[in-house]
C-alpha atoms as a PDB file:
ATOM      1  CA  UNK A   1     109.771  99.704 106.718  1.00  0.00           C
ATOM      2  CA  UNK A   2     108.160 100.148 110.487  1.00  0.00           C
ATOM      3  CA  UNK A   3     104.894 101.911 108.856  1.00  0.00           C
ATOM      4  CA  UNK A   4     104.593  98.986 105.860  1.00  0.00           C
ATOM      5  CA  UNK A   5     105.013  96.790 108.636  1.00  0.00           C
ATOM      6  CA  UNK A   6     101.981  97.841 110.577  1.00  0.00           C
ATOM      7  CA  UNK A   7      99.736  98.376 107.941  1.00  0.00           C
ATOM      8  CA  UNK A   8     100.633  94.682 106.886  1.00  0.00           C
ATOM      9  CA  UNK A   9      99.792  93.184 110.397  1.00  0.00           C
ATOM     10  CA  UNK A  10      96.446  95.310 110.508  1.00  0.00           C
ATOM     11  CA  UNK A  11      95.073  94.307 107.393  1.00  0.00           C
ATOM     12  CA  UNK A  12      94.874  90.898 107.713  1.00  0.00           C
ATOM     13  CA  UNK A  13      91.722  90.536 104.942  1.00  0.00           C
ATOM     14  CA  UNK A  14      91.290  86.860 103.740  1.00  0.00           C
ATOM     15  CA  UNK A  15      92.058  87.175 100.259  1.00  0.00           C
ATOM     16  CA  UNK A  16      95.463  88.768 101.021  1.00  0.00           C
ATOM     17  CA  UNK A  17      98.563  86.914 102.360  1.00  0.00           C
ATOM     18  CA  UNK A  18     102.005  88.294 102.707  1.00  0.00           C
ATOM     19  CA  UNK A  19     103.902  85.048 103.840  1.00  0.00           C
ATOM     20  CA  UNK A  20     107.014  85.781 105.770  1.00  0.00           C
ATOM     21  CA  UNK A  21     109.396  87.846 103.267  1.00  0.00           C
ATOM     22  CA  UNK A  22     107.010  90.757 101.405  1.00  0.00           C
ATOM     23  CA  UNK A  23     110.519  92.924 100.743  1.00  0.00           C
ATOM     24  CA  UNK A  24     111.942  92.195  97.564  1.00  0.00           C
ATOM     25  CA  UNK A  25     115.288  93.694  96.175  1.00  0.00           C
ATOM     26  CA  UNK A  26     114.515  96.226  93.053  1.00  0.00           C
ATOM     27  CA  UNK A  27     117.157  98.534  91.451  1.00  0.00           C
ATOM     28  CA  UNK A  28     115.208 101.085  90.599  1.00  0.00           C
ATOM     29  CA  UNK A  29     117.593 104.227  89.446  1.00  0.00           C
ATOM     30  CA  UNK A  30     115.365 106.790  91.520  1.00  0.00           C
ATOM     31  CA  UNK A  31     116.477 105.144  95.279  1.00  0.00           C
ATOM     32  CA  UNK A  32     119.960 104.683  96.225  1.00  0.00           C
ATOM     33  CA  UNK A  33     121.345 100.938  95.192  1.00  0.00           C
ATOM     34  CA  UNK A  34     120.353  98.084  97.836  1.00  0.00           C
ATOM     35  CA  UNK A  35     118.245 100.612  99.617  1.00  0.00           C
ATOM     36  CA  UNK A  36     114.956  99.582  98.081  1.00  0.00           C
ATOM     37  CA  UNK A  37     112.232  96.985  97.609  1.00  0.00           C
ATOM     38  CA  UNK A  38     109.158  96.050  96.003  1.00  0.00           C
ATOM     39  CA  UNK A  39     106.140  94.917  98.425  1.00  0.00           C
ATOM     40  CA  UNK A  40     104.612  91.523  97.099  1.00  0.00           C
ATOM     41  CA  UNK A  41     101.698  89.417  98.714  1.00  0.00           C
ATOM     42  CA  UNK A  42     102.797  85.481  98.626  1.00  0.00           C
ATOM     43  CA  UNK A  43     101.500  84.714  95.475  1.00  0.00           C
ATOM     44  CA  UNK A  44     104.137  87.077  93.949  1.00  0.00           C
ATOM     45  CA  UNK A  45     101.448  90.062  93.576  1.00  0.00           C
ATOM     46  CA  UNK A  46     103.550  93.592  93.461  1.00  0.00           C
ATOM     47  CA  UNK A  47     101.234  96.061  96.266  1.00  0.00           C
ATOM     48  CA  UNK A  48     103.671  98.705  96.927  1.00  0.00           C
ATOM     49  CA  UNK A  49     107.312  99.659  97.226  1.00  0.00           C
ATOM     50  CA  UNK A  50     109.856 101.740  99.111  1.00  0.00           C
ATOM     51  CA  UNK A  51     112.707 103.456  99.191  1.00  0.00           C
ATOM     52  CA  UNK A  52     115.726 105.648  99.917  1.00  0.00           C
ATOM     53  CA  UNK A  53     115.402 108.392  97.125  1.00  0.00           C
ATOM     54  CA  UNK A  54     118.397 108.965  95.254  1.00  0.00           C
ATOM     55  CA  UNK A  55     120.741 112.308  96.179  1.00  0.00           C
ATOM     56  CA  UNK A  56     120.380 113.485  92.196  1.00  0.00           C
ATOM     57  CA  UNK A  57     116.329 112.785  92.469  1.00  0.00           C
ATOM     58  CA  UNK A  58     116.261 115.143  95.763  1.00  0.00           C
ATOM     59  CA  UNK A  59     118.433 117.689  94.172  1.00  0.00           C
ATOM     60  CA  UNK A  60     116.514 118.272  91.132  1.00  0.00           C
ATOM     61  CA  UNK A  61     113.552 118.928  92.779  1.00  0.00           C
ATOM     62  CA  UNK A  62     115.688 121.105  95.034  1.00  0.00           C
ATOM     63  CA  UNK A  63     114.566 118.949  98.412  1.00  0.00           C
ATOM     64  CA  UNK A  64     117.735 119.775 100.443  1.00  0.00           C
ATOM     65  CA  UNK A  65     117.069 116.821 102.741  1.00  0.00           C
ATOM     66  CA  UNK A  66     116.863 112.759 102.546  1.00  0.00           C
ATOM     67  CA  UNK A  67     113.831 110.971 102.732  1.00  0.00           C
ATOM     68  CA  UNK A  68     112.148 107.559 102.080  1.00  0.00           C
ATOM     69  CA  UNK A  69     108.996 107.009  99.872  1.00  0.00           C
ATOM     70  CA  UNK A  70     106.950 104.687 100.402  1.00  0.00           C
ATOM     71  CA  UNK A  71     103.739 103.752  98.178  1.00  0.00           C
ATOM     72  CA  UNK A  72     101.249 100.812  98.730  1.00  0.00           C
ATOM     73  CA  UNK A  73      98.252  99.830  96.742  1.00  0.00           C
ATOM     74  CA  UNK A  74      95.540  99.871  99.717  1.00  0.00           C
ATOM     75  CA  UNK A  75      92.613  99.233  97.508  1.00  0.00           C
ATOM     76  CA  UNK A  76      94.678  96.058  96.341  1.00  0.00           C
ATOM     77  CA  UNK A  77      94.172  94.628 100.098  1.00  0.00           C
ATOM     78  CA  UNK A  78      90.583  95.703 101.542  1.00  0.00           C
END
C-alpha cells in the first residue's frame, strides 16, 4: 500500500482526484480474503488494485514465497 500511496500523492494531475479512501474491499479468489482492494479515483473510477496472492495461486506457479501484486492503470492518471 506504501508504493500506491506515493504514486497517488505524486500524481496530482487535475482531472484525477482520489478523495480520502481510494482502497476498496474486493474478494477476489486469487488474494487471500480481506487482504485486498480495488484502487478507485472519487468519482468511483476503478485505476488499479492490490493484493496478498493466495497460497494455492503461488503454489501452482511453483513461487515458494508470499508476495503482494499490485497493478495501477498509469495512463488512466497522466
Amino acid at each position: 500500500m506504501g508504493l500506491v500511496d506515493s504514486i497517488v500523492k505524486v500524481v496530482r494531475a487535475p482531472h484525477v482526484n482520489f478523495g480520502e479512501n481510494y482502497y476498496v474491499p474486493t474478494d477476489e479468489p486469487e488474494f487471500f480474503p480481506k487482504r485486498q482492494c480495488k484502487i478507485v479515483t472519487s468519482d468511483g473510477k476503478q485505476v488499479g488494485y492490490l493484493g496478498i496472492v493466495h497460497a494455492e495461486v503461488l503454489r501452482k506457479f511453483g513461487i515458494p514465497d508470499p508476495c503482494t501484486f499490485v497493478e495501477m492503470d498509469l495512463e488512466a492518471l497522466l
